[in-house]
N, C-alpha and C. Protein backbone atom coordinates (compact mmCIF):
# COMPACT_ATOMS: atom_id res chain seq x y z
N UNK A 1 12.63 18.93 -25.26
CA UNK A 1 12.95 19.87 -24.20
C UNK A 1 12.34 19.38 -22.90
N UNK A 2 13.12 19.10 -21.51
CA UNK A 2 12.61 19.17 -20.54
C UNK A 2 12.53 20.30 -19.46
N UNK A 3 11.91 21.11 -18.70
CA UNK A 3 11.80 21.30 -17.77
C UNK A 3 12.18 20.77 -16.68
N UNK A 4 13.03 20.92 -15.54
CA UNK A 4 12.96 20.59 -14.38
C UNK A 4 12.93 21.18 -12.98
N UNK A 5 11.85 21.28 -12.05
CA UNK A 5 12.14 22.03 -10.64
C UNK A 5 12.37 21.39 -9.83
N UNK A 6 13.26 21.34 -9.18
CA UNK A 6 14.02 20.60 -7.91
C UNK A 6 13.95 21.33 -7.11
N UNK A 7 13.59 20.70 -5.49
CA UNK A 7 13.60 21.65 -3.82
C UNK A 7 13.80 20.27 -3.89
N UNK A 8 14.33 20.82 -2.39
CA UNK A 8 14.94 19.63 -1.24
C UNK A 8 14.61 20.46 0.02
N UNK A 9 13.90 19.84 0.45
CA UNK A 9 12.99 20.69 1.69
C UNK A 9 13.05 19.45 3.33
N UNK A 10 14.23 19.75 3.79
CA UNK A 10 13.95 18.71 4.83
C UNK A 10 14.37 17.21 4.43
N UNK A 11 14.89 16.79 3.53
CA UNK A 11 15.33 15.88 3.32
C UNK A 11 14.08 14.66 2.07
N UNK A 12 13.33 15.87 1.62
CA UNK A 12 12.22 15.56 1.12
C UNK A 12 12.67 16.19 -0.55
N UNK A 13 12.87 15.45 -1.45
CA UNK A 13 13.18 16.27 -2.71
C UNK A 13 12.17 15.99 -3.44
N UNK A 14 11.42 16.79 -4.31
CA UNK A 14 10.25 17.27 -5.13
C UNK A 14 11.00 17.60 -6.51
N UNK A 15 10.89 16.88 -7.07
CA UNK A 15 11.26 17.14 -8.62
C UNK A 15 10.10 17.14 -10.02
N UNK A 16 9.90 18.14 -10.34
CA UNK A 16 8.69 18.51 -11.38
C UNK A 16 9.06 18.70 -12.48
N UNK A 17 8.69 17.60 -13.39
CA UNK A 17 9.16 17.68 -15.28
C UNK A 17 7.99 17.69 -16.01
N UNK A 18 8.33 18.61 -16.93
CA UNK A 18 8.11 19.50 -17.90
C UNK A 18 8.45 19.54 -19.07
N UNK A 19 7.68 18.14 -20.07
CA UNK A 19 8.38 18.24 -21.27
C UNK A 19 8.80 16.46 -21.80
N UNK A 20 9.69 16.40 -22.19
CA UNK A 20 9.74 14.77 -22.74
C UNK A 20 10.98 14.12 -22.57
N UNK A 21 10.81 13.34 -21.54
CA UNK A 21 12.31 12.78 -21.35
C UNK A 21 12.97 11.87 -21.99
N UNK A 22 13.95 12.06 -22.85
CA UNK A 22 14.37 11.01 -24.58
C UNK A 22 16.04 10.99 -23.65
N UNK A 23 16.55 10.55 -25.07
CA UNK A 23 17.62 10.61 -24.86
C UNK A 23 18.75 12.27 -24.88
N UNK A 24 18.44 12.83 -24.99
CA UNK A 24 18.71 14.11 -25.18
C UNK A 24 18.51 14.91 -23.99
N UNK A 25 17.12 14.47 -23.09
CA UNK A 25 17.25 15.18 -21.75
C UNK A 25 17.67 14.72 -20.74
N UNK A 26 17.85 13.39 -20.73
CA UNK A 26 17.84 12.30 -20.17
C UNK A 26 19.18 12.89 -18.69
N UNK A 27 20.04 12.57 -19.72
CA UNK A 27 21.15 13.56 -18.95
C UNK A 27 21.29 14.68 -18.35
N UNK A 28 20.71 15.48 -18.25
CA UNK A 28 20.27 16.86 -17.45
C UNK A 28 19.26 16.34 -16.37
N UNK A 29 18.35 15.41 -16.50
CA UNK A 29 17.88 14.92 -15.27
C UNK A 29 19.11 14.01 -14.54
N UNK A 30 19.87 13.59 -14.96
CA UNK A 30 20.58 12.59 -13.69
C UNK A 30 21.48 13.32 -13.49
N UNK A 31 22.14 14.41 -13.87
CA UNK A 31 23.22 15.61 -13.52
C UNK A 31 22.44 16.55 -12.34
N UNK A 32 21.17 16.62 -12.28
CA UNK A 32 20.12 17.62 -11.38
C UNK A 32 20.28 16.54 -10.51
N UNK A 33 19.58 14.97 -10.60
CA UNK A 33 19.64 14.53 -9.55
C UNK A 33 20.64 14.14 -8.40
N UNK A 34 22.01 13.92 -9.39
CA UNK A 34 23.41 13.87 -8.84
C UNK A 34 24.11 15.06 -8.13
N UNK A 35 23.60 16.13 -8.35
CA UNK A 35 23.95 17.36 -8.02
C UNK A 35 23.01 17.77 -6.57
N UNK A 36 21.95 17.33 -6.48
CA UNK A 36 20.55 17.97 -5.68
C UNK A 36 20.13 16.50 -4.59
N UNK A 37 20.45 15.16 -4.65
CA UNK A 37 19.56 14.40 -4.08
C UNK A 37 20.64 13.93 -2.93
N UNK A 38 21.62 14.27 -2.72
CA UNK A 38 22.39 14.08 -1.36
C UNK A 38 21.93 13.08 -0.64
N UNK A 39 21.67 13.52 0.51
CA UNK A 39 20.88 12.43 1.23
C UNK A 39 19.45 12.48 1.89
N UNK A 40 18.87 12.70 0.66
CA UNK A 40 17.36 12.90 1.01
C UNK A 40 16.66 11.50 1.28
N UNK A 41 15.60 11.52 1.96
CA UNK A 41 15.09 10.54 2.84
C UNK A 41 13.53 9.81 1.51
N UNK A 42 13.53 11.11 0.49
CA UNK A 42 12.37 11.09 -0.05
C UNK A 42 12.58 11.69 -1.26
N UNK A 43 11.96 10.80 -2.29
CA UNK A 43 12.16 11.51 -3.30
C UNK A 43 10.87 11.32 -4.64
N UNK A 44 10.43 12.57 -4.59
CA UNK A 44 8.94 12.39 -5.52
C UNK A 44 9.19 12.99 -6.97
N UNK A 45 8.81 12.75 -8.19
CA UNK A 45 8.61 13.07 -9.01
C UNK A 45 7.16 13.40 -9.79
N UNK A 46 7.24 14.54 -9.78
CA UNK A 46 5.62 15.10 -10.35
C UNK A 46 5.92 15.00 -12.10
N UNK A 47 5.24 13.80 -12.50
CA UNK A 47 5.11 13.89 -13.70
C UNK A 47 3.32 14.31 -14.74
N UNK A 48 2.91 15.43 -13.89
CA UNK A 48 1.92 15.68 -14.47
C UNK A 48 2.19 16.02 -16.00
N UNK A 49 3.10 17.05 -16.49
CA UNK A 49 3.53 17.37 -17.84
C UNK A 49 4.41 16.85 -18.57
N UNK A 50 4.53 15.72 -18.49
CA UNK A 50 5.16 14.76 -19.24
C UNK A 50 4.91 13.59 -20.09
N UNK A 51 5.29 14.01 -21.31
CA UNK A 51 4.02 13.41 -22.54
C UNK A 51 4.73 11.52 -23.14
N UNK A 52 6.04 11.63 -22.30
CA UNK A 52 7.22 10.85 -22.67
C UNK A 52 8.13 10.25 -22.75
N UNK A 53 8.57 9.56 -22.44
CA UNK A 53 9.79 8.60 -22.03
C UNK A 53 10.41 7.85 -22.55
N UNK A 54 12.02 7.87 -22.67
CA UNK A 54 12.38 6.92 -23.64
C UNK A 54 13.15 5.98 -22.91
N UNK A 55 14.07 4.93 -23.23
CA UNK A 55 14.54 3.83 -22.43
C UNK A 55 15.60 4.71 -22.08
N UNK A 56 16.49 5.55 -22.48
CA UNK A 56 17.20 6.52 -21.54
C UNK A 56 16.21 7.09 -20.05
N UNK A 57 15.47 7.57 -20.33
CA UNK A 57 14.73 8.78 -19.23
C UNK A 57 14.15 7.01 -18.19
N UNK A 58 14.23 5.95 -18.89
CA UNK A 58 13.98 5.04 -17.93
C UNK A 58 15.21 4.46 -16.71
N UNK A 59 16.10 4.41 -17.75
CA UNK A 59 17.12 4.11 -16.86
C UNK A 59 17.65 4.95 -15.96
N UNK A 60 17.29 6.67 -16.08
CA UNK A 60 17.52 7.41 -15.20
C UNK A 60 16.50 7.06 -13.93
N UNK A 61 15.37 7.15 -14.10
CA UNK A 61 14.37 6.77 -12.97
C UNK A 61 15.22 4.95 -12.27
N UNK A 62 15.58 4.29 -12.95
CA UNK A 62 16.28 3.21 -12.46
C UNK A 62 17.20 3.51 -11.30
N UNK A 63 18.18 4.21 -11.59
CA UNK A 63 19.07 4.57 -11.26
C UNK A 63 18.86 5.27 -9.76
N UNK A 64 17.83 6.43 -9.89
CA UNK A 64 17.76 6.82 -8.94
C UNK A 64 16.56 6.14 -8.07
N UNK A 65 15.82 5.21 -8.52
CA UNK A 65 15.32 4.31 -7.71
C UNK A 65 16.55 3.16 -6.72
N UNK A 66 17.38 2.99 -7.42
CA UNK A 66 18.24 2.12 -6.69
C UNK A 66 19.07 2.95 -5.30
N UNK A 67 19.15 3.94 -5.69
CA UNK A 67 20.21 5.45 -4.57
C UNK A 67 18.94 5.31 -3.48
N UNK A 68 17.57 5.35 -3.66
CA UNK A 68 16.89 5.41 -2.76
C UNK A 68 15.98 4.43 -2.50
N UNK A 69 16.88 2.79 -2.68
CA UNK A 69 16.31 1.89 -2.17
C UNK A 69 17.35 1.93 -0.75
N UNK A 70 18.18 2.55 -1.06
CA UNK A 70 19.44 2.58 0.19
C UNK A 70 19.50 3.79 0.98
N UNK A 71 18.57 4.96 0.83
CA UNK A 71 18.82 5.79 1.89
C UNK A 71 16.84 6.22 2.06
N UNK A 72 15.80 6.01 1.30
CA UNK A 72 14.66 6.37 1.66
C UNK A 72 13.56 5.86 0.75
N UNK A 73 12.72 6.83 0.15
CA UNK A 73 11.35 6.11 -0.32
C UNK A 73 11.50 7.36 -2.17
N UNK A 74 10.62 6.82 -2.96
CA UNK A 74 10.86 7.33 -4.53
C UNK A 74 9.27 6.97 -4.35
N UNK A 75 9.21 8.04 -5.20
CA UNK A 75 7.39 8.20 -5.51
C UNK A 75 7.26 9.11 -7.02
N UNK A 76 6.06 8.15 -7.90
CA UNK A 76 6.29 9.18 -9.08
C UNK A 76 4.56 9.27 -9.14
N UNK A 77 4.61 10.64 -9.52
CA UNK A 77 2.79 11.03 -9.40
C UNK A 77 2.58 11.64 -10.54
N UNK A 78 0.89 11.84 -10.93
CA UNK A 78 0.80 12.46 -11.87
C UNK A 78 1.20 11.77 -13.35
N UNK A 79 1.36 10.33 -13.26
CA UNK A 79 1.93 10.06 -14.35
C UNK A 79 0.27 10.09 -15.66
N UNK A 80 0.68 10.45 -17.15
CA UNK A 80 -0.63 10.05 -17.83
C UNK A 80 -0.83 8.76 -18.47
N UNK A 81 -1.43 8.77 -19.10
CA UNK A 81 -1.63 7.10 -19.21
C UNK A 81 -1.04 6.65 -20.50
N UNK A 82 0.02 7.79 -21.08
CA UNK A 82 1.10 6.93 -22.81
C UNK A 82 2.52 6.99 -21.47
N UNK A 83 3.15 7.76 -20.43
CA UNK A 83 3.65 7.30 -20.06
C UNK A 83 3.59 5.65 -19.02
N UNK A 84 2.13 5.92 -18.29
CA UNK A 84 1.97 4.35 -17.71
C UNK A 84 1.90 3.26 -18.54
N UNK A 85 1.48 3.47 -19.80
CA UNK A 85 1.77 1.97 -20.82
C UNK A 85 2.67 1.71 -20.75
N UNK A 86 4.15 3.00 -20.86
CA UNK A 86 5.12 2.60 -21.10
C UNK A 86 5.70 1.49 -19.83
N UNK A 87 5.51 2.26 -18.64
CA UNK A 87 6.22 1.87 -17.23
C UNK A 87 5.31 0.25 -17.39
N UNK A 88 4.29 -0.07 -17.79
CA UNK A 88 3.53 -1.15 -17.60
C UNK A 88 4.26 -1.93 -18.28
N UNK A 89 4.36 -1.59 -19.95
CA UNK A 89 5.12 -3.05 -21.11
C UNK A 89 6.23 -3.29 -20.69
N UNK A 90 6.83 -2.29 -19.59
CA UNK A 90 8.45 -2.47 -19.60
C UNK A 90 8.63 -3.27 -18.27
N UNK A 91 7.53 -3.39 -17.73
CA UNK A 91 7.58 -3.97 -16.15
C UNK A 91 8.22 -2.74 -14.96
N UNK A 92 8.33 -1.46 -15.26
CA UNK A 92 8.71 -0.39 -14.67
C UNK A 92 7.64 -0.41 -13.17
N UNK A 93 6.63 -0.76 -14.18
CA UNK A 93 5.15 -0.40 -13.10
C UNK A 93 5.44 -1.17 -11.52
N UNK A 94 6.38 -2.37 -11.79
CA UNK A 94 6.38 -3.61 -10.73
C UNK A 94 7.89 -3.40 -9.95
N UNK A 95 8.23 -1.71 -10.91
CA UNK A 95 9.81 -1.77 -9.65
C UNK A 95 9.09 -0.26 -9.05
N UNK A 96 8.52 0.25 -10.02
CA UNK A 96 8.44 1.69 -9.15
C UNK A 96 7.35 2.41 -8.48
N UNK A 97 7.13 3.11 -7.66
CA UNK A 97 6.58 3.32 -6.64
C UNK A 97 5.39 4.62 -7.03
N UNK A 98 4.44 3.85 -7.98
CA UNK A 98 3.56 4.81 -8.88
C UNK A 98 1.96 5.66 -8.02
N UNK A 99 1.79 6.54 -7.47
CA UNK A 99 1.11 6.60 -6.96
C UNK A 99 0.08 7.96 -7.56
């Protein structure tokens, strides 16, 4: 099960997950983001509660890293440290914008 809260505040979108992104949620995050990230200038992901990631929930973060190599900046925070192994073995760590 994921959680997701999306605002778009100014061209600034804040997206907060909640839960484990597999293949099963995977899709409800890129339908939120396809639906919600227009043309935002900024786009952060609060992954404080997120225990999880699978090579689906990666390729979504791919994806929308590439939409906003062309219109602004992607930031993911809060990550814990079984998701940063993951972003690390996969070389995620060296495309995305981990702060």
């Amino acid at each position: 099960m994921l959680d997701i809260n999306a605002t778009n505040d100014g061209g600034k979108m804040n997206v907060t997950l909640d839960g484990r992104i597999d293949t099963t949620t995977a899709p409800q995050l890129e339908a939120v983001l396809k639906e919600k990230l227009g043309n935002s200038t900024e786009l952060t992901f609060d992954m404080t509660n997120v225990e999880y990631i699978s090579s689906a929930g990666l390729r979504v973060l791919l994806s929308a890293q590439k939409a906003m190599n062309k219109q602004g900046k992607m930031y993911i925070k809060n990550v814990c440290d079984a998701v940063k192994d993951i972003f690390e073995v996969t070389g995620f760590s060296d495309i995305l914008n981990i702060i």
